[in-house]
Protein backbone atom coordinates (compact mmCIF):
# COMPACT_ATOMS: atom_id res chain seq x y z
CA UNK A 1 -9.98 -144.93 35.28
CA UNK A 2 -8.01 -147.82 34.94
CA UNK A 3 -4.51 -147.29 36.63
CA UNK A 4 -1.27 -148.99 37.69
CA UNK A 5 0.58 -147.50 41.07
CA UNK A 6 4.16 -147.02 40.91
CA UNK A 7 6.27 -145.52 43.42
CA UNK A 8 2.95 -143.95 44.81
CA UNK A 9 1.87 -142.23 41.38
CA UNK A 10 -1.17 -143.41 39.89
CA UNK A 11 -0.56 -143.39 36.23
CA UNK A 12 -3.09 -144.15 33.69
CA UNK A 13 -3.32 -147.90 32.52
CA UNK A 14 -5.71 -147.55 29.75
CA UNK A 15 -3.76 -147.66 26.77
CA UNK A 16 -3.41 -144.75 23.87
CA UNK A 17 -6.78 -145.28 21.95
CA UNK A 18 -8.39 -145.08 25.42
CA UNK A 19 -6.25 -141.88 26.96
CA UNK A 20 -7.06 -139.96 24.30
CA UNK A 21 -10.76 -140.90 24.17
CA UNK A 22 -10.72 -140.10 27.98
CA UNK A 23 -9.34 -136.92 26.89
CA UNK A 24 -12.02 -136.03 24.54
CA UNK A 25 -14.92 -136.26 26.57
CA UNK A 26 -13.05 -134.04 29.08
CA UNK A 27 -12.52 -131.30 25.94
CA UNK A 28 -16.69 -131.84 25.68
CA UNK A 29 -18.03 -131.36 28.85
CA UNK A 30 -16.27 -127.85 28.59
CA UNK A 31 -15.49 -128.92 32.31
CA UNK A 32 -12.58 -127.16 34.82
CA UNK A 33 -8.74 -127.62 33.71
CA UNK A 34 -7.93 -130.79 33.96
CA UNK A 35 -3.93 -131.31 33.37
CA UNK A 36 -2.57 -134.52 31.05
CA UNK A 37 1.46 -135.04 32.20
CA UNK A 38 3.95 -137.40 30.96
CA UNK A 39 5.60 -139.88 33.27
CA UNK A 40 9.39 -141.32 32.49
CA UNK A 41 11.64 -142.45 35.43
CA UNK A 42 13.86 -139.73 34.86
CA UNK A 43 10.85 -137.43 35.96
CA UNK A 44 10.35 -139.36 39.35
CA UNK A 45 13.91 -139.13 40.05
CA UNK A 46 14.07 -135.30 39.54
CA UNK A 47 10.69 -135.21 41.29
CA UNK A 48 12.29 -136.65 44.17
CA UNK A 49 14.17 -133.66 44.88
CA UNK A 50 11.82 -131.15 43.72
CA UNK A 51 8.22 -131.10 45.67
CA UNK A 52 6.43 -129.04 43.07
CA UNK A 53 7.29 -131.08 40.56
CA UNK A 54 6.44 -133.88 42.15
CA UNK A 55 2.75 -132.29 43.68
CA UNK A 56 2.57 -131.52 39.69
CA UNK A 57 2.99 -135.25 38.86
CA UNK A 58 0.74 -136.03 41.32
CA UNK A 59 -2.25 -134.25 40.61
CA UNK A 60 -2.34 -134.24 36.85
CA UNK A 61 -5.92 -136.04 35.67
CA UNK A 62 -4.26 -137.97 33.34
CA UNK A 63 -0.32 -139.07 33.90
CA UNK A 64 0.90 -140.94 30.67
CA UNK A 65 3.56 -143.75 30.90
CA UNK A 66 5.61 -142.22 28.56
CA UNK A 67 8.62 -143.98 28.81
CA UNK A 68 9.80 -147.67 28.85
CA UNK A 69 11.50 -147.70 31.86
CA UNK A 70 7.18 -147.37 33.21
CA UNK A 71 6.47 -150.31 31.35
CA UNK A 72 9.14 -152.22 32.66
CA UNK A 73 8.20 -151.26 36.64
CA UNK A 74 4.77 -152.27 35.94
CA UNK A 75 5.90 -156.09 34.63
CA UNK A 76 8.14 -156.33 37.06
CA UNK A 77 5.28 -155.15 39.67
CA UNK A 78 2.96 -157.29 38.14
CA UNK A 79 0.87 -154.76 37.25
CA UNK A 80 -0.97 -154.46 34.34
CA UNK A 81 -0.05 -151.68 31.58
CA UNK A 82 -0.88 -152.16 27.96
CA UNK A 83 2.22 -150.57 26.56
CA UNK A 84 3.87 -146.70 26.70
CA UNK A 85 1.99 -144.01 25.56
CA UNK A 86 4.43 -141.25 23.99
CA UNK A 87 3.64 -137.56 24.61
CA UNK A 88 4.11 -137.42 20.88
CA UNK A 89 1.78 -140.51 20.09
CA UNK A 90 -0.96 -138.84 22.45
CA UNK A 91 -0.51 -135.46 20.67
CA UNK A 92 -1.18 -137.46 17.14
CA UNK A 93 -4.06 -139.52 18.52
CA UNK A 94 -5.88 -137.11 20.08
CA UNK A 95 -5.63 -134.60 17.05
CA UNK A 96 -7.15 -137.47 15.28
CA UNK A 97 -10.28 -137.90 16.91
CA UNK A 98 -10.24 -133.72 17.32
CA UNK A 99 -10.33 -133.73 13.39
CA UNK A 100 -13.81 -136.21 13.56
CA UNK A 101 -15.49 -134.45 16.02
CA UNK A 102 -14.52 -130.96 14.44
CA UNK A 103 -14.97 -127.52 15.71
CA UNK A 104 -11.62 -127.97 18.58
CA UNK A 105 -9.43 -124.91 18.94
CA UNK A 106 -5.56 -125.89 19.98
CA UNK A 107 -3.19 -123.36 21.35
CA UNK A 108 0.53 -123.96 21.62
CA UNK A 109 2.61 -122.39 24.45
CA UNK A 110 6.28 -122.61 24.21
CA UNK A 111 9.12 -123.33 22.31
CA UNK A 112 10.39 -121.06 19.56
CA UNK A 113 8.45 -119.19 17.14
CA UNK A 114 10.14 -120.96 14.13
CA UNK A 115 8.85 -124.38 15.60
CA UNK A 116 5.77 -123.05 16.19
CA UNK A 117 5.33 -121.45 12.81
CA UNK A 118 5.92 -125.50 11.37
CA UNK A 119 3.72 -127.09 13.97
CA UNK A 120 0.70 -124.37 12.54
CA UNK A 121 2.20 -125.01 9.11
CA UNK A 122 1.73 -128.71 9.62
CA UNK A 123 -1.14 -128.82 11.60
CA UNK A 124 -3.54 -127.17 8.70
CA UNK A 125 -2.33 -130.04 6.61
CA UNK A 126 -2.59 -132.81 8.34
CA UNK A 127 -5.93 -131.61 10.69
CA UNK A 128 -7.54 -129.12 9.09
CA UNK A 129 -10.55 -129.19 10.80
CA UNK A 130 -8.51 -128.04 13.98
CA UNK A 131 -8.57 -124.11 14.19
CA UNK A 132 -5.21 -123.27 16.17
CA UNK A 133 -6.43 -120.05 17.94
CA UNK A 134 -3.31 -119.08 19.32
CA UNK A 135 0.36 -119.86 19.91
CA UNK A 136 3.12 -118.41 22.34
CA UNK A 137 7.27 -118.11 22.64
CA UNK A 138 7.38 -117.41 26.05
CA UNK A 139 10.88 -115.72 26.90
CA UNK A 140 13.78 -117.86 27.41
CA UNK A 141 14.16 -118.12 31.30
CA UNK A 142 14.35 -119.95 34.34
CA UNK A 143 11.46 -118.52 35.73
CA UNK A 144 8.94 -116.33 34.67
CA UNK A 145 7.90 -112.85 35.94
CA UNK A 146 4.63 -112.16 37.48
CA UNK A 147 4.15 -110.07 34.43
CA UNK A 148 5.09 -113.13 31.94
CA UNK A 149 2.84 -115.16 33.78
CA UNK A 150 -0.33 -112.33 33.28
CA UNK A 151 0.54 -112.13 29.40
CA UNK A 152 0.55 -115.90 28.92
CA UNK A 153 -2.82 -116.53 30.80
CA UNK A 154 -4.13 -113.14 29.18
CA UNK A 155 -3.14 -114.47 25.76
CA UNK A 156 -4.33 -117.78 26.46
CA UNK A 157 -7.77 -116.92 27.99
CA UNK A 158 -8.31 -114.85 25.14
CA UNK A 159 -8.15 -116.94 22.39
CA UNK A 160 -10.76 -119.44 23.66
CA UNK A 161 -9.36 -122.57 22.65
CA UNK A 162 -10.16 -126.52 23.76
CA UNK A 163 -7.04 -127.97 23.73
CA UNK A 164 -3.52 -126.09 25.52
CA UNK A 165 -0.44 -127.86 24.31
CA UNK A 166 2.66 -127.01 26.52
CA UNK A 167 5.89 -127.26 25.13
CA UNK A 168 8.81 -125.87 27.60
CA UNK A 169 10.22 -129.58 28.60
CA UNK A 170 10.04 -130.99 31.73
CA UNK A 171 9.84 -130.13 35.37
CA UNK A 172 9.47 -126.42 34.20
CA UNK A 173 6.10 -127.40 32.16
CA UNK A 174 4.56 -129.40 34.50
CA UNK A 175 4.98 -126.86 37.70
CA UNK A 176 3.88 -124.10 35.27
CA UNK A 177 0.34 -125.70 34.53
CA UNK A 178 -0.03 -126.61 38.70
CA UNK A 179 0.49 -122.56 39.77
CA UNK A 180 -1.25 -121.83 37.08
CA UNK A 181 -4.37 -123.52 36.63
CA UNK A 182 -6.89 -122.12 38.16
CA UNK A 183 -6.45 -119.13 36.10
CA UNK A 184 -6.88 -120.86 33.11
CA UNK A 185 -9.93 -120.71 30.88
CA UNK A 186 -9.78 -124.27 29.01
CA UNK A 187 -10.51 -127.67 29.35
CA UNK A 188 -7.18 -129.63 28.94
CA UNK A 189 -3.68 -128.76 29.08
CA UNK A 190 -1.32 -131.06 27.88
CA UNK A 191 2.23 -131.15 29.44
CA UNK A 192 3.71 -132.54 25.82
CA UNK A 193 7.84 -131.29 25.96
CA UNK A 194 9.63 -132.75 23.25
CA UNK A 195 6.76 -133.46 20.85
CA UNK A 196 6.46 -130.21 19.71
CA UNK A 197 9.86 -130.48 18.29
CA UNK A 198 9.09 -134.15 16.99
CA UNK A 199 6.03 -133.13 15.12
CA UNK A 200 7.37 -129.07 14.07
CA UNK A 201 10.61 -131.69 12.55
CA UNK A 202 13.31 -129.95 14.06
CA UNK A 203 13.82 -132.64 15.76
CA UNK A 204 13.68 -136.47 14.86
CA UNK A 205 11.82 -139.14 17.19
CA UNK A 206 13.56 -143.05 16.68
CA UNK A 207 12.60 -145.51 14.35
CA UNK A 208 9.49 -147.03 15.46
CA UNK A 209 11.24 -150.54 15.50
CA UNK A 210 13.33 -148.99 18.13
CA UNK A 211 10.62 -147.39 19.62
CA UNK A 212 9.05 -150.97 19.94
CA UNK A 213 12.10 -152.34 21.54
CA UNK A 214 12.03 -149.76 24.41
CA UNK A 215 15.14 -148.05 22.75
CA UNK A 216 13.73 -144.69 22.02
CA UNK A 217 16.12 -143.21 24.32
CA UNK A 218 19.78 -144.04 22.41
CA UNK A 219 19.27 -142.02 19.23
CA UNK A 220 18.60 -138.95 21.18
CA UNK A 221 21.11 -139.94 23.77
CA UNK A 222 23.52 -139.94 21.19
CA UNK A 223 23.10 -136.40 19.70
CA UNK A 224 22.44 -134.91 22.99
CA UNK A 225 25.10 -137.20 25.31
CA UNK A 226 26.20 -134.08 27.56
CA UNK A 227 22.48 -133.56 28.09
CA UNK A 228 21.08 -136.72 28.49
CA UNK A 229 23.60 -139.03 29.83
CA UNK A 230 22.11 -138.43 33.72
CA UNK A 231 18.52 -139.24 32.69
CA UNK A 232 19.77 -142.97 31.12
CA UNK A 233 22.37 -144.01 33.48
CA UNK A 234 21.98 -142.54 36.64
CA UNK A 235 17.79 -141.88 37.02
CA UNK A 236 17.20 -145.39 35.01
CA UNK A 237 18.57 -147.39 37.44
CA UNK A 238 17.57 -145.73 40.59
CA UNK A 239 14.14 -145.95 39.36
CA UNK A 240 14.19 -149.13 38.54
CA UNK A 241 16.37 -149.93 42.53
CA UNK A 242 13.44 -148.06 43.80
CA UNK A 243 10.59 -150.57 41.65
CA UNK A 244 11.94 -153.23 42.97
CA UNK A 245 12.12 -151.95 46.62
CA UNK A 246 8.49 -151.21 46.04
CA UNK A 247 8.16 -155.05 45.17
CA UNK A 248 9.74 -156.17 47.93
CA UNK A 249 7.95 -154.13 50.61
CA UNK A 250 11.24 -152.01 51.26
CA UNK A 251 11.68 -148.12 52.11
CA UNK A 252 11.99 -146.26 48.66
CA UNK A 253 13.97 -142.82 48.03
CA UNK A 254 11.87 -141.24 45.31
CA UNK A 255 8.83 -142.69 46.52
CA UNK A 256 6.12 -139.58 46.22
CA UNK A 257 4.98 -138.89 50.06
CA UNK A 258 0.89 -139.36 49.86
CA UNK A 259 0.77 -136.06 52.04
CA UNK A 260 2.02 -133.73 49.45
């Protein structure tokens, strides 16, 4: 798989069309769990601090670089990466080709049950040929009980899908899938956060011509400032310090450590 290496994560280089084609033919061979995450710099900052997070990162099959901040490491590294790939535009794409090939169950684990009720809602109408076998509102917590944990991987087991999408935003999604995996009885699990509320429409993704201009971010910074303010002006530019450390040959902070 065609990759770029940034701050020691290998994240995918292939471009949209071929991520989610690469995705596919994982859902076919009916093979282990394999894990799809999203990459942003805000993510490698936090993962700095947090090693599950970051062994999360690390050993997802497929890391997205969802985010422009990834694009912009990779030109400034030389490196070369088509363009972003949105957990959101992945989501889309991939139901896409799920709708050709037909007979692919989804099942959607987190968020509320009013956005999951629109995601089904919308789902029929736009995919139809996509059976959604199951969906979950996990409770509302920092961490889930042992017993939580049984019911979700019960529930999900159970309903024998193709295709987990996990919606419970980012690190808590991410380290979720990791401790969980090997219990888990389906070929992909994608690590999607926000997308579920971008395609249930609670929520409202930019303007694509902002998209385009690596601006996705203000909108969103701009309803949600108290929130969101860290991720865009205090992990942006230590990411991008740390990018062009890694260009120069000079220690890095968030730099993942190969030996987790």
């Amino acid at each position: 798989m065609q990759s770029v290496d940034i701050l020691g994560y290998s994240i995918s280089a292939q471009g949209l069309d071929a991520d989610a084609e690469h995705a596919l033919r994982i859902i076919m061979s009916n093979e282990a769990t394999h894990h799809v995450a999203c990459a942003n710099p805000h993510s490698f900052v936090v993962a700095a601090k947090d090693k599950e997070f970051q062994y999360a990162l690390a050993h997802s099959d497929l890391l997205l670089p969802d985010g422009a901040g990834i694009v912009m490491a990779a030109k400034l590294l030389r490196q070369d990466l088509p363009g972003r790939v949105a957990g959101s535009e992945f989501f889309m794409k991939l139901s896409e080709l799920a709708q050709r090939a037909g007979e692919i169950k989804y099942f959607f684990l987190g968020a509320s049950e009013y956005v999951l009720e629109r995601i089904v809602e919308r789902l029929g109408s736009d995919f139809p040929a996509i059976e959604v076998c199951g969906v979950y509102s996990p409770p509302f917590k920092d961490e889930f009980s042992i017993e939580d944990n049984r019911e979700m991987i019960e529930k999900i087991n159970a309903a024998g899908s193709h295709v987990l999408w996990v919606g419970m935003t980012a690190p808590k999604q991410e380290k979720w899938v990791e401790s969980n995996r090997a219990y888990l009885k389906v070929p992909l699990v994608c690590s999607i956060g926000a997308a579920f509320d971008f395609y249930a429409g609670t929520k409202k993704r930019a303007p694509k011509w902002l998209c385009d201009m690596g601006l996705e971010w203000l909108p969103r910074l701009l309803r949600e400032p108290r929130r969101l303010w860290q991720r865009n002006f205090v992990s942006t530019p230590v990411f991008l310090v740390n990018v062009l450390a890694q260009k120069l040959g000079l220690p890095q902070t968030i730099r993942r450590k190969i030996s987790s």
